[in-house]
PDB file of N, CA and C in Angstrom:
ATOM      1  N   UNK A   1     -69.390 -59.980  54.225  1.00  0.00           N
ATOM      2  CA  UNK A   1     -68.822 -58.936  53.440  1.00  0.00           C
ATOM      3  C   UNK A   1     -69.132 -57.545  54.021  1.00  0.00           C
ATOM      4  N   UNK A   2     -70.150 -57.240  54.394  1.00  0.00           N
ATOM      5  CA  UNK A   2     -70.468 -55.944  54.839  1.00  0.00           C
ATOM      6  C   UNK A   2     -70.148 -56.446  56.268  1.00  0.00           C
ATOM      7  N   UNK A   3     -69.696 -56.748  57.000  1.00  0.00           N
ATOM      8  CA  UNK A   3     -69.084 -56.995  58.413  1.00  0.00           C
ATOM      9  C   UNK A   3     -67.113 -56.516  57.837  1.00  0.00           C
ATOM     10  N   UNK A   4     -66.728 -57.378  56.983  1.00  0.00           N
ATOM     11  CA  UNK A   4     -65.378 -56.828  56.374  1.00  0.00           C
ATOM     12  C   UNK A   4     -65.225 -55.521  55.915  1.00  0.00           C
ATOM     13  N   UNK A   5     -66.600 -54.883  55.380  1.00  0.00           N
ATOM     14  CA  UNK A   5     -66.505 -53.395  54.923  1.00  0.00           C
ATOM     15  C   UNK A   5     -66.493 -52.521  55.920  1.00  0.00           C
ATOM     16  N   UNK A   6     -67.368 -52.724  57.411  1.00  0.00           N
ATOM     17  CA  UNK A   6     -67.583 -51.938  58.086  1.00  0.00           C
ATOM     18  C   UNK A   6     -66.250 -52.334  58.935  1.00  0.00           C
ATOM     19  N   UNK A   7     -65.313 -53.077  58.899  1.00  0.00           N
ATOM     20  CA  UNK A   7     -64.168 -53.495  59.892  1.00  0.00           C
ATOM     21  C   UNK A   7     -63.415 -52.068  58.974  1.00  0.00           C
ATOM     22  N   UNK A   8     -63.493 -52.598  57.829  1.00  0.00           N
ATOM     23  CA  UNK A   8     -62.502 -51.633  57.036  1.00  0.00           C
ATOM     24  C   UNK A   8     -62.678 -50.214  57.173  1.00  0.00           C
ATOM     25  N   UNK A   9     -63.544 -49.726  57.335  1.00  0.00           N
ATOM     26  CA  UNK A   9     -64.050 -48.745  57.712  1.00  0.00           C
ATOM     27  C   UNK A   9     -64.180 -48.384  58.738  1.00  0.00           C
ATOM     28  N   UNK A  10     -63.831 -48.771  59.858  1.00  0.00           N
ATOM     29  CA  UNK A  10     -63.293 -48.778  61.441  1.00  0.00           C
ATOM     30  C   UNK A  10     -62.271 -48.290  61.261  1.00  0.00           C
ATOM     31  N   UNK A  11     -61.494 -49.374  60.678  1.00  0.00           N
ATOM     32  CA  UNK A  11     -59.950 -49.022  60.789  1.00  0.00           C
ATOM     33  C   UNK A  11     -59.650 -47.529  60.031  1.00  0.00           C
ATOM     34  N   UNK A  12     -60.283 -47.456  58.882  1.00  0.00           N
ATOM     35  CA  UNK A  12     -59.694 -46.426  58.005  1.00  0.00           C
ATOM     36  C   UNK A  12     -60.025 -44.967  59.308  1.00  0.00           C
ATOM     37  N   UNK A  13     -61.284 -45.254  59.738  1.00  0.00           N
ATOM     38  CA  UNK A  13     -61.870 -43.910  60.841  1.00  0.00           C
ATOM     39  C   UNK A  13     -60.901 -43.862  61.485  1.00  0.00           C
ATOM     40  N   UNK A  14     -60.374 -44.743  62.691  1.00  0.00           N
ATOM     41  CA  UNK A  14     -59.255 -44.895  63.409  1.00  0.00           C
ATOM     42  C   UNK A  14     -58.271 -44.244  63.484  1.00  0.00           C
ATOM     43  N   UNK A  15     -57.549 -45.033  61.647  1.00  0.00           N
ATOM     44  CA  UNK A  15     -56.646 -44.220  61.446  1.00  0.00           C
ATOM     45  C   UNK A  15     -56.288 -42.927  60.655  1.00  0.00           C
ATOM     46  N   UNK A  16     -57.638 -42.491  60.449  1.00  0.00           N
ATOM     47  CA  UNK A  16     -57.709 -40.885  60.121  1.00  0.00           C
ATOM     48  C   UNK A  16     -58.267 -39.921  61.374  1.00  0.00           C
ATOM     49  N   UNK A  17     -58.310 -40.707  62.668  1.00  0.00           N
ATOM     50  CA  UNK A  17     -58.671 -39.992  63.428  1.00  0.00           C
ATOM     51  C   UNK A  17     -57.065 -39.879  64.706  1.00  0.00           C
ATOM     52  N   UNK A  18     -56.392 -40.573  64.163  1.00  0.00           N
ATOM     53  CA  UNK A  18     -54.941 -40.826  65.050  1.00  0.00           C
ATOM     54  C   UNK A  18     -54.054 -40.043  64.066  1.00  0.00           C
ATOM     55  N   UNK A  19     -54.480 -40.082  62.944  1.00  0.00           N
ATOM     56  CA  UNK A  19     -53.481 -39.239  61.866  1.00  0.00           C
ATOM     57  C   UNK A  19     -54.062 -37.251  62.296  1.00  0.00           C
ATOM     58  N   UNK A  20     -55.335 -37.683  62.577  1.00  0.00           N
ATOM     59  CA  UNK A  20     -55.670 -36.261  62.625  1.00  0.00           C
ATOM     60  C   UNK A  20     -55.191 -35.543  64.152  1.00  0.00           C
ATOM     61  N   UNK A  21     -55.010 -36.605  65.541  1.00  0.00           N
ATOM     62  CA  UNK A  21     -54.880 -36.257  66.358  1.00  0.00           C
ATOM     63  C   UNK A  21     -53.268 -35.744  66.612  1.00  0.00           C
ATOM     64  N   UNK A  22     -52.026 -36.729  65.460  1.00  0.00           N
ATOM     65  CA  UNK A  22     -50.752 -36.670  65.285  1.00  0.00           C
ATOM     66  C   UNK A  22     -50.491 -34.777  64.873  1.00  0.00           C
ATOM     67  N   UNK A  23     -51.312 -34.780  63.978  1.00  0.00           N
ATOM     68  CA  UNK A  23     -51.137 -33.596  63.130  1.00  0.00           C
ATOM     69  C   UNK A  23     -51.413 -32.039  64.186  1.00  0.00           C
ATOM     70  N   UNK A  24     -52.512 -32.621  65.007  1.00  0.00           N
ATOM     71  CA  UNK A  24     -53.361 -31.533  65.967  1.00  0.00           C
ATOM     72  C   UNK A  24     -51.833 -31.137  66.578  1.00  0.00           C
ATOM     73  N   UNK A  25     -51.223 -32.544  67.205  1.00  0.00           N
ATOM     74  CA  UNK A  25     -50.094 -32.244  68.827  1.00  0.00           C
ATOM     75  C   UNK A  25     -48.988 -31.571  67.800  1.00  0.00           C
ATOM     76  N   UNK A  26     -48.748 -32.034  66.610  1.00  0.00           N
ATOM     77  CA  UNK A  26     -47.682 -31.238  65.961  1.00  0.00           C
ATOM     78  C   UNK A  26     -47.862 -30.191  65.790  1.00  0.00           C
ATOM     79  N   UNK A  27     -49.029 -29.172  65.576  1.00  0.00           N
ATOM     80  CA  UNK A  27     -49.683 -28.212  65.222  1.00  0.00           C
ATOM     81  C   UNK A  27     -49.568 -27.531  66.624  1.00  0.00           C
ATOM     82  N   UNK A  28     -50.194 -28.240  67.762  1.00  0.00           N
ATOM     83  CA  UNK A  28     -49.591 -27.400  69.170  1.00  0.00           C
ATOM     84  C   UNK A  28     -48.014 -27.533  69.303  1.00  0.00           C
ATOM     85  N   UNK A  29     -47.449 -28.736  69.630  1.00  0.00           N
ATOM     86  CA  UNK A  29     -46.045 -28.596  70.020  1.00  0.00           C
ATOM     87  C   UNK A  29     -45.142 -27.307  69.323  1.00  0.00           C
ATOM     88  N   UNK A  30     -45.227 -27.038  67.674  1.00  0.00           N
ATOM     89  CA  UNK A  30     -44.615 -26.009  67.120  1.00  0.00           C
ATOM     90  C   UNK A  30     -45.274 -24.724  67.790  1.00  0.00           C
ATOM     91  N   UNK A  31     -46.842 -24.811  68.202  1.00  0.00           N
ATOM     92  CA  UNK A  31     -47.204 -23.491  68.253  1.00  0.00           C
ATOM     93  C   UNK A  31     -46.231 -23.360  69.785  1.00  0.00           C
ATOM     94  N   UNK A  32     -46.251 -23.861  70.763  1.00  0.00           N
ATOM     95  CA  UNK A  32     -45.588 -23.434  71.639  1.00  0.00           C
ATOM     96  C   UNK A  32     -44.160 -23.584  71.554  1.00  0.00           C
ATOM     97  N   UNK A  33     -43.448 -24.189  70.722  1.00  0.00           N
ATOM     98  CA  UNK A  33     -42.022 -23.734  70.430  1.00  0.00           C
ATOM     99  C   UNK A  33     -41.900 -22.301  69.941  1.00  0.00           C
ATOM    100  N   UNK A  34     -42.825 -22.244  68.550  1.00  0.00           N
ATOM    101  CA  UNK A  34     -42.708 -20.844  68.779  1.00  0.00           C
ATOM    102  C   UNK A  34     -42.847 -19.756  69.117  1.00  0.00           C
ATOM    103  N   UNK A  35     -43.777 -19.744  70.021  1.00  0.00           N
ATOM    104  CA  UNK A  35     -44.669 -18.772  71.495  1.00  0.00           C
ATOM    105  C   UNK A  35     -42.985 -18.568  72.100  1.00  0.00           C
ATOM    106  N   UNK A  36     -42.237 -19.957  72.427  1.00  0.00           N
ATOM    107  CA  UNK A  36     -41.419 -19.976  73.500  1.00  0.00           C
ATOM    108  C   UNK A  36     -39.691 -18.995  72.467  1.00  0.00           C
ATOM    109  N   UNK A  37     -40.074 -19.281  71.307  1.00  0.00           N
ATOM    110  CA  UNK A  37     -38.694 -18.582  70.660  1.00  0.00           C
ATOM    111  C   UNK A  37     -39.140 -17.040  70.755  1.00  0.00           C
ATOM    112  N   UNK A  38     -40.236 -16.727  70.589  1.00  0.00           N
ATOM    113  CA  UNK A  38     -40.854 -15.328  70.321  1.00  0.00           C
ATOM    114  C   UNK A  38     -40.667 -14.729  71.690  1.00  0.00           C
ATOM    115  N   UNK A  39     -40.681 -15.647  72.521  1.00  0.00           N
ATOM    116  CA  UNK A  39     -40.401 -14.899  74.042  1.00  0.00           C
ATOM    117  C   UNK A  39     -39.158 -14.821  74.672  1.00  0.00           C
ATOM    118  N   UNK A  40     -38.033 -15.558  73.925  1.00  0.00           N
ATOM    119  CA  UNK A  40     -36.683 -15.516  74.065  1.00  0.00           C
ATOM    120  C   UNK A  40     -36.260 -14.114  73.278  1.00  0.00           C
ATOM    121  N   UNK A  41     -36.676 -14.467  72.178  1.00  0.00           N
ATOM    122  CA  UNK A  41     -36.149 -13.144  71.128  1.00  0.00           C
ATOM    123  C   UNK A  41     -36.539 -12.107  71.634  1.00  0.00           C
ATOM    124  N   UNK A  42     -37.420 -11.480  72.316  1.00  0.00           N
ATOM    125  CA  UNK A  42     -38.360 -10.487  72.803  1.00  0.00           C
ATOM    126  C   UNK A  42     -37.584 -10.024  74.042  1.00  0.00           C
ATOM    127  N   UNK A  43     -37.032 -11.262  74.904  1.00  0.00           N
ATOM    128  CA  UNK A  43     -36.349 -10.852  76.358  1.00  0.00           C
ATOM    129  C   UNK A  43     -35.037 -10.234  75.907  1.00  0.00           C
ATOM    130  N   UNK A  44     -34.277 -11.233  75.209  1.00  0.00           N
ATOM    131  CA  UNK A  44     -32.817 -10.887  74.343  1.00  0.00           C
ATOM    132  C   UNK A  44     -33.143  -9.503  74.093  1.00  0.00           C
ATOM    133  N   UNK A  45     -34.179  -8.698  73.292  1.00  0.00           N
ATOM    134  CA  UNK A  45     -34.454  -7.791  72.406  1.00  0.00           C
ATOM    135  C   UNK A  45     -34.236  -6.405  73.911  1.00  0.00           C
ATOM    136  N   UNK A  46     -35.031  -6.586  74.834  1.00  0.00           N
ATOM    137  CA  UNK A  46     -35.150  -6.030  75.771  1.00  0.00           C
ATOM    138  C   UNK A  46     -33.909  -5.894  76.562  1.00  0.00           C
ATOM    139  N   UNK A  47     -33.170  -6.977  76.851  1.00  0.00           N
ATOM    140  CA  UNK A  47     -32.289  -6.779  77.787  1.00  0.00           C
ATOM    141  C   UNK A  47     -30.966  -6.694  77.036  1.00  0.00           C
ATOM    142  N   UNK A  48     -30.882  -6.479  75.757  1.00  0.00           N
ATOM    143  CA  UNK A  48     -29.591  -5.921  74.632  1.00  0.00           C
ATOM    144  C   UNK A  48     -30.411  -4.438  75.014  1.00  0.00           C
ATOM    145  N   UNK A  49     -31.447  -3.545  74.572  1.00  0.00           N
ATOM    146  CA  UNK A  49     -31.543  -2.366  74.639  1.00  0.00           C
ATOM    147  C   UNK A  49     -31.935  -1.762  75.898  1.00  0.00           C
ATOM    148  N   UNK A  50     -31.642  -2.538  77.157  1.00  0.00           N
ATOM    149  CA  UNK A  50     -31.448  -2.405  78.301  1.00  0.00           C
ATOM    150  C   UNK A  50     -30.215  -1.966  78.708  1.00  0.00           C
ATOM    151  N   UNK A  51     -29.313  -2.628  78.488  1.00  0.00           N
ATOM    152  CA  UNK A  51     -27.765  -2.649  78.218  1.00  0.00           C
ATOM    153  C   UNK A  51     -27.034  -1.572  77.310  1.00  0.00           C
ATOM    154  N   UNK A  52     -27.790  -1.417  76.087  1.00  0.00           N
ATOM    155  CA  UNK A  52     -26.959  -0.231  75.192  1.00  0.00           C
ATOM    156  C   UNK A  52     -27.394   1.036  76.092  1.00  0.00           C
ATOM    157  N   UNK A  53     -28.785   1.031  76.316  1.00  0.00           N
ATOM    158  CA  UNK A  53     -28.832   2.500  77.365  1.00  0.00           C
ATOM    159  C   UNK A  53     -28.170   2.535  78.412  1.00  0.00           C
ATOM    160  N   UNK A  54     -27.849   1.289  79.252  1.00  0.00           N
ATOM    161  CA  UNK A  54     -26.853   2.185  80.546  1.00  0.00           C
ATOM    162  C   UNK A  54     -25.502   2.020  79.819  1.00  0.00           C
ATOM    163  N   UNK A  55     -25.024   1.180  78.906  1.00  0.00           N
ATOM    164  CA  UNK A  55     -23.642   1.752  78.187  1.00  0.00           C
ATOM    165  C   UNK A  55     -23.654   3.498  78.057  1.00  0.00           C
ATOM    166  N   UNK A  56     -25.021   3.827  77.157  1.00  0.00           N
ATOM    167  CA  UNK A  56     -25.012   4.901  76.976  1.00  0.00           C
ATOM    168  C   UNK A  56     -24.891   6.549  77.613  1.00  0.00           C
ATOM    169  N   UNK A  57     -25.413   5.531  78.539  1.00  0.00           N
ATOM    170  CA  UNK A  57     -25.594   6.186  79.990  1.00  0.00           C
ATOM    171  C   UNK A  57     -24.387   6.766  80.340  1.00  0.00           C
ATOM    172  N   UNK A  58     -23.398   5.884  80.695  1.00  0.00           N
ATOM    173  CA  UNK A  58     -22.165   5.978  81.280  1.00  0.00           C
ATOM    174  C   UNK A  58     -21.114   6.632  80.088  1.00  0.00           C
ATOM    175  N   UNK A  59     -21.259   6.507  79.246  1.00  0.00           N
ATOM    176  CA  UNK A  59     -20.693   7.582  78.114  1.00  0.00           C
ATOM    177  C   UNK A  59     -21.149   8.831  78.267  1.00  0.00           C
ATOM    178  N   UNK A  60     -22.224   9.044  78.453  1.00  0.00           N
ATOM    179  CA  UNK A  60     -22.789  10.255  78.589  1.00  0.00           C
ATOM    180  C   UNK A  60     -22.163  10.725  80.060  1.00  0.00           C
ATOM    181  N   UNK A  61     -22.752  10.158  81.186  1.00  0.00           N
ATOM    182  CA  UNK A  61     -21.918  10.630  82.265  1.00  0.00           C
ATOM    183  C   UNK A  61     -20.646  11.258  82.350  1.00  0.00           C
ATOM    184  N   UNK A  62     -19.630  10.248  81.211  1.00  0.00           N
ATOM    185  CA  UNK A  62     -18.343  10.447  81.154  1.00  0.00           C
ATOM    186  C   UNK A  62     -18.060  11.632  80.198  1.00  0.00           C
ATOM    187  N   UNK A  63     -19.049  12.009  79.340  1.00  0.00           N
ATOM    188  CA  UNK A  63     -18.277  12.822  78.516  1.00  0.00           C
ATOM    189  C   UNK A  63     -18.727  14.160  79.667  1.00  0.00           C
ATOM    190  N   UNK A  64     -19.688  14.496  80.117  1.00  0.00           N
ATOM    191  CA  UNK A  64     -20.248  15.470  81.382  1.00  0.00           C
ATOM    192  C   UNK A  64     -19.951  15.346  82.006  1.00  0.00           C
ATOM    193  N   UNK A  65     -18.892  14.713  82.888  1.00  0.00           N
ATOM    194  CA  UNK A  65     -17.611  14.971  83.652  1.00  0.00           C
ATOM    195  C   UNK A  65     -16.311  15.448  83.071  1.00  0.00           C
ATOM    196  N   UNK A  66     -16.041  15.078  82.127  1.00  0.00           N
ATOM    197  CA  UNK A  66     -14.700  15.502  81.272  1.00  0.00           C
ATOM    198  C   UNK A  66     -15.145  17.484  80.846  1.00  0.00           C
ATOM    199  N   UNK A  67     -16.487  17.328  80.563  1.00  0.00           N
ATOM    200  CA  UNK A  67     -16.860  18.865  79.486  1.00  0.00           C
ATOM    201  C   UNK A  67     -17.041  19.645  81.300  1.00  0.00           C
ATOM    202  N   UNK A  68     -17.494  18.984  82.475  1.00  0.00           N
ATOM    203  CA  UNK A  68     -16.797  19.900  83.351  1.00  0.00           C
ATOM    204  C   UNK A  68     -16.144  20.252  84.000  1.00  0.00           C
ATOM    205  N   UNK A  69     -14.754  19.283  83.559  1.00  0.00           N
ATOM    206  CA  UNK A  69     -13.183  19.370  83.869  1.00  0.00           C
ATOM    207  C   UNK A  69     -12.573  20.152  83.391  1.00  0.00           C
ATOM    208  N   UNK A  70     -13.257  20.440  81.755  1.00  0.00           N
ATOM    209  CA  UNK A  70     -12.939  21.244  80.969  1.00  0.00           C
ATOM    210  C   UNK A  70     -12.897  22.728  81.329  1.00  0.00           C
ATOM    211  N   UNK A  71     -14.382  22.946  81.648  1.00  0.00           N
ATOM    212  CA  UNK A  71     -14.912  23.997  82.161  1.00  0.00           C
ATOM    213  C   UNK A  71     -14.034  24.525  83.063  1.00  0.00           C
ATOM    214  N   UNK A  72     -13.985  23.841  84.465  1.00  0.00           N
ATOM    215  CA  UNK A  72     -13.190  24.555  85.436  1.00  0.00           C
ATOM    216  C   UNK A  72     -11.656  25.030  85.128  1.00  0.00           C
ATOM    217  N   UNK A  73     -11.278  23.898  84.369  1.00  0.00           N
ATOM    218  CA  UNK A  73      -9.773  24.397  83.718  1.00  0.00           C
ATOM    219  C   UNK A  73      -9.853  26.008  83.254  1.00  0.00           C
ATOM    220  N   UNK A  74     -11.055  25.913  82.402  1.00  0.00           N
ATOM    221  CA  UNK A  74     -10.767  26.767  81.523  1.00  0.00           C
ATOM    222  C   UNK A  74     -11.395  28.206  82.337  1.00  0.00           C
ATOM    223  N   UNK A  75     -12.362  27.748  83.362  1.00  0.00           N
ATOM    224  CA  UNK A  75     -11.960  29.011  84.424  1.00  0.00           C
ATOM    225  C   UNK A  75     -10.983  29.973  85.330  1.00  0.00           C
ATOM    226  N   UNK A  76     -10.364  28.677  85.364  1.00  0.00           N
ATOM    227  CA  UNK A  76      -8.786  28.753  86.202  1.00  0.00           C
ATOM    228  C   UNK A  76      -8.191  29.547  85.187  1.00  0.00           C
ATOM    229  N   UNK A  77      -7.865  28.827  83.674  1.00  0.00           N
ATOM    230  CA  UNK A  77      -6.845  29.882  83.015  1.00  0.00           C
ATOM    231  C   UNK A  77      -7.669  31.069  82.567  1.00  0.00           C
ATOM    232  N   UNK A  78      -8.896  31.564  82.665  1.00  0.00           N
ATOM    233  CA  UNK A  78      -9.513  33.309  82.608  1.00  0.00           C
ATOM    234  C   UNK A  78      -9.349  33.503  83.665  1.00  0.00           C
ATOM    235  N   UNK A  79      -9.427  33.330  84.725  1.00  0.00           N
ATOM    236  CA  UNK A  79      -8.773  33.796  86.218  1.00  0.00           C
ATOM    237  C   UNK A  79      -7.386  34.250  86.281  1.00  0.00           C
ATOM    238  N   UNK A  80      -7.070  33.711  85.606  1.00  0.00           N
ATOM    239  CA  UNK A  80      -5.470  33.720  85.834  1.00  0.00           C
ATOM    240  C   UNK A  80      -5.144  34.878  84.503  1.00  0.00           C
ATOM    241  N   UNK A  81      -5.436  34.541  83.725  1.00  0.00           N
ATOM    242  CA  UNK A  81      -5.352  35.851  82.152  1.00  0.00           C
ATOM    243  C   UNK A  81      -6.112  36.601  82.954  1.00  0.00           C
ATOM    244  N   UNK A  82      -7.085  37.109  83.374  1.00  0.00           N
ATOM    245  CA  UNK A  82      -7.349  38.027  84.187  1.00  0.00           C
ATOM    246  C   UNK A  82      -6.746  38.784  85.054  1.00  0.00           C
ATOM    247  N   UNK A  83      -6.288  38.147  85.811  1.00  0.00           N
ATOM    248  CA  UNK A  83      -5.258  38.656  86.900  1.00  0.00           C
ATOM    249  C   UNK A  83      -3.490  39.211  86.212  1.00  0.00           C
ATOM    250  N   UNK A  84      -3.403  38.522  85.287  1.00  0.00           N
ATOM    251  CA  UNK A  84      -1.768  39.035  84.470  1.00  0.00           C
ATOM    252  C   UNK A  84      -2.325  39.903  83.842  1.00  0.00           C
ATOM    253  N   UNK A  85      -3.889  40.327  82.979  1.00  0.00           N
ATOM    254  CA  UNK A  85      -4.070  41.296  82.304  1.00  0.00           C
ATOM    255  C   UNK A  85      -4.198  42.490  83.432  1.00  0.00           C
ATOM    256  N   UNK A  86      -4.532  41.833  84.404  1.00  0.00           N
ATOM    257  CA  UNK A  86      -4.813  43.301  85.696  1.00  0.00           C
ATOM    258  C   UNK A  86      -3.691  44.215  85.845  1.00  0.00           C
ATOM    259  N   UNK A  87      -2.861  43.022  86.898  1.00  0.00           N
ATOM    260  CA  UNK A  87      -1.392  43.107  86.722  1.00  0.00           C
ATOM    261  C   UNK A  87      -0.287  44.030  85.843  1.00  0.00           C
ATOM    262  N   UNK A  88      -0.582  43.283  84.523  1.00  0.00           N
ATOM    263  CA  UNK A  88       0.240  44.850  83.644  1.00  0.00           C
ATOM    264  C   UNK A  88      -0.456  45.887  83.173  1.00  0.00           C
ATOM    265  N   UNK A  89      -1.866  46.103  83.571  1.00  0.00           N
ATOM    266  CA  UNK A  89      -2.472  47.003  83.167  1.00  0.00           C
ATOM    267  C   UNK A  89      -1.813  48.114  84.691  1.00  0.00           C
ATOM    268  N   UNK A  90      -1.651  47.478  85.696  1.00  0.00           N
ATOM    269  CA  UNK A  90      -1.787  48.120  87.222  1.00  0.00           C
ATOM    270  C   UNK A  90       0.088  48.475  86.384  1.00  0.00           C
ATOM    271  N   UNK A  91       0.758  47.616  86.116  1.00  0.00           N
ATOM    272  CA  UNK A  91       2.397  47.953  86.098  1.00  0.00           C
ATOM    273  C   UNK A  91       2.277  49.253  84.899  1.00  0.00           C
ATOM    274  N   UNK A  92       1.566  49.335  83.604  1.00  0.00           N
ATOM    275  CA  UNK A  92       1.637  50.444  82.811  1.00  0.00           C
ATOM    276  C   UNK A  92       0.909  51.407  83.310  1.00  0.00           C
ATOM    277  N   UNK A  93      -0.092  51.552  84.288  1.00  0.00           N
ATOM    278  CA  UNK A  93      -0.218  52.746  84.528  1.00  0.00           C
ATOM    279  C   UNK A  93       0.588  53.434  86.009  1.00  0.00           C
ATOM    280  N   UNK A  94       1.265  52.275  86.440  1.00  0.00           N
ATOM    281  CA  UNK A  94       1.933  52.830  87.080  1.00  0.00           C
ATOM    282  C   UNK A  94       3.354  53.651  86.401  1.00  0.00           C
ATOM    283  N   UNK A  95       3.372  53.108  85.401  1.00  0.00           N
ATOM    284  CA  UNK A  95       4.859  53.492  84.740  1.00  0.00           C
ATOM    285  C   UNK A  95       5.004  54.983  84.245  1.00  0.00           C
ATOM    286  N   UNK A  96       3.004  55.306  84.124  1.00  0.00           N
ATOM    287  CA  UNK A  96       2.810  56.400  82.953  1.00  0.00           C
ATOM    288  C   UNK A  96       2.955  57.205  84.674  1.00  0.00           C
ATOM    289  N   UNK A  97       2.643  56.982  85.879  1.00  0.00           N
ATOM    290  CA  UNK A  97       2.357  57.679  86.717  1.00  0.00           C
ATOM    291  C   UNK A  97       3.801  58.073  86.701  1.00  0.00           C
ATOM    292  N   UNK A  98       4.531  57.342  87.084  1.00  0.00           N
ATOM    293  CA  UNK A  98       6.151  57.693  87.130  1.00  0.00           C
ATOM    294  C   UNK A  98       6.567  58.470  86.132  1.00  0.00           C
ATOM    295  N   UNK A  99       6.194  58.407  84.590  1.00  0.00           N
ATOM    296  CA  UNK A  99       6.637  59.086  83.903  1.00  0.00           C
ATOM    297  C   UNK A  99       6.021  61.260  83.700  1.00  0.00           C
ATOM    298  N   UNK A 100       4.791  60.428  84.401  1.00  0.00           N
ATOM    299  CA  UNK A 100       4.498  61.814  84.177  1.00  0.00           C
ATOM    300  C   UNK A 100       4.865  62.869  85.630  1.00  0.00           C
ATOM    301  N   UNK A 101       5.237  61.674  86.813  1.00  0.00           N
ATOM    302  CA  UNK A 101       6.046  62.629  87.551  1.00  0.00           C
ATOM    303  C   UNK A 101       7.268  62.847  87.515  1.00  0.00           C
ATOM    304  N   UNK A 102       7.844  62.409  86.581  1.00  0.00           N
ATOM    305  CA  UNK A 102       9.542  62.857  86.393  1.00  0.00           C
ATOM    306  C   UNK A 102       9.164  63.880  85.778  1.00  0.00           C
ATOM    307  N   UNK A 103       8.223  64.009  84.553  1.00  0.00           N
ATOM    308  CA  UNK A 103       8.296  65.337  83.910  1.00  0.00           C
ATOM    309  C   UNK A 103       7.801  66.543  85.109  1.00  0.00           C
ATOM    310  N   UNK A 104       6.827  66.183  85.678  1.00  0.00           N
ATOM    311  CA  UNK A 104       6.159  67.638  86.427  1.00  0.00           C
ATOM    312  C   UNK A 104       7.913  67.510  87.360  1.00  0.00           C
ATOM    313  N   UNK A 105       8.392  67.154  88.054  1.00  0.00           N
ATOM    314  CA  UNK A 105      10.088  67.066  88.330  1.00  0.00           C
ATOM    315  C   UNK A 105      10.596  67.836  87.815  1.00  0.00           C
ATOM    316  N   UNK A 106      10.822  67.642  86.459  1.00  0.00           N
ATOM    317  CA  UNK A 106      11.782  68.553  85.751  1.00  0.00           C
ATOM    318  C   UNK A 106      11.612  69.801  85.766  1.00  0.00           C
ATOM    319  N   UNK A 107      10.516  69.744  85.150  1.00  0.00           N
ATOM    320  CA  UNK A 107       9.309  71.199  84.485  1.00  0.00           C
ATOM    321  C   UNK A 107       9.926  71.873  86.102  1.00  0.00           C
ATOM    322  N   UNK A 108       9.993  71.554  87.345  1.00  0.00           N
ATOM    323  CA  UNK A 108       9.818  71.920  88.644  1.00  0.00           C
ATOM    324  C   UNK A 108      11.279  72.882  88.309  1.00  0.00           C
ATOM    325  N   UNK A 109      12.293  72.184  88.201  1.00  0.00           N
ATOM    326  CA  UNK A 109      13.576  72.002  88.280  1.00  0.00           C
ATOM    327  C   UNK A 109      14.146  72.763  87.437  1.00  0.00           C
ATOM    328  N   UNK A 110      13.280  73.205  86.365  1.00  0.00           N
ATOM    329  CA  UNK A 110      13.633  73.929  85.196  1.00  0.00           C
ATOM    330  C   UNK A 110      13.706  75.915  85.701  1.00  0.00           C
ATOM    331  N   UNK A 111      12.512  75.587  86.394  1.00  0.00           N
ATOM    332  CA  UNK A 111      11.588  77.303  86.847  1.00  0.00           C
ATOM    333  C   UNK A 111      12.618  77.574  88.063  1.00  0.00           C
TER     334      UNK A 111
END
């Protein structure tokens, strides 16, 4: 009888020590599944906000090429309004020059 108790008691050790070893590898296997998801999510995480910055990048580039397309345009047309404001400023005072030598003319023409 105590040879049957201590068998029984083998076995029960046994199999609380195979139940405990089942539980251990399940306890690792998840821990490194999820070590291994945490390091997927983490790369994903990195190389999505890797990606939105040179998207961003290149938006930015693009709008700072366009704002100095803009620019030069908009130099060209003050260059140019510049030069037509010159222009009829140079044609009205030439006009007043003409006008005021027809009068000294007359005034001449009069005496």
């Amino acid at each position: 009888m105590v040879t049957e108790r201590t068998e029984k008691m083998g076995r029960a050790t046994e199999e609380l020590a195979e139940v405990a070893r089942d539980s251990y590898r399940v306890v690792v296997d998840r821990t490194f599944a999820a070590r291994e998801s945490n390091a997927r999510i983490t790369r994903t995480f990195f190389e999505d906000t890797v990606e939105a910055l040179q998207q961003e990048t290149e938006l930015n580039l693009r709008a700072a090429e366009e704002l100095a397309e803009q620019a030069r345009r908009q130099r060209e047309a003050f260059r140019e309004l510049t030069r037509e404001s010159s222009d009829a400023y140079e044609e009205f005072l030439g006009s007043l020059s003409g006008y005021y030598q027809e009068e000294v003319d007359r005034s001449e023409s009069r005496r």
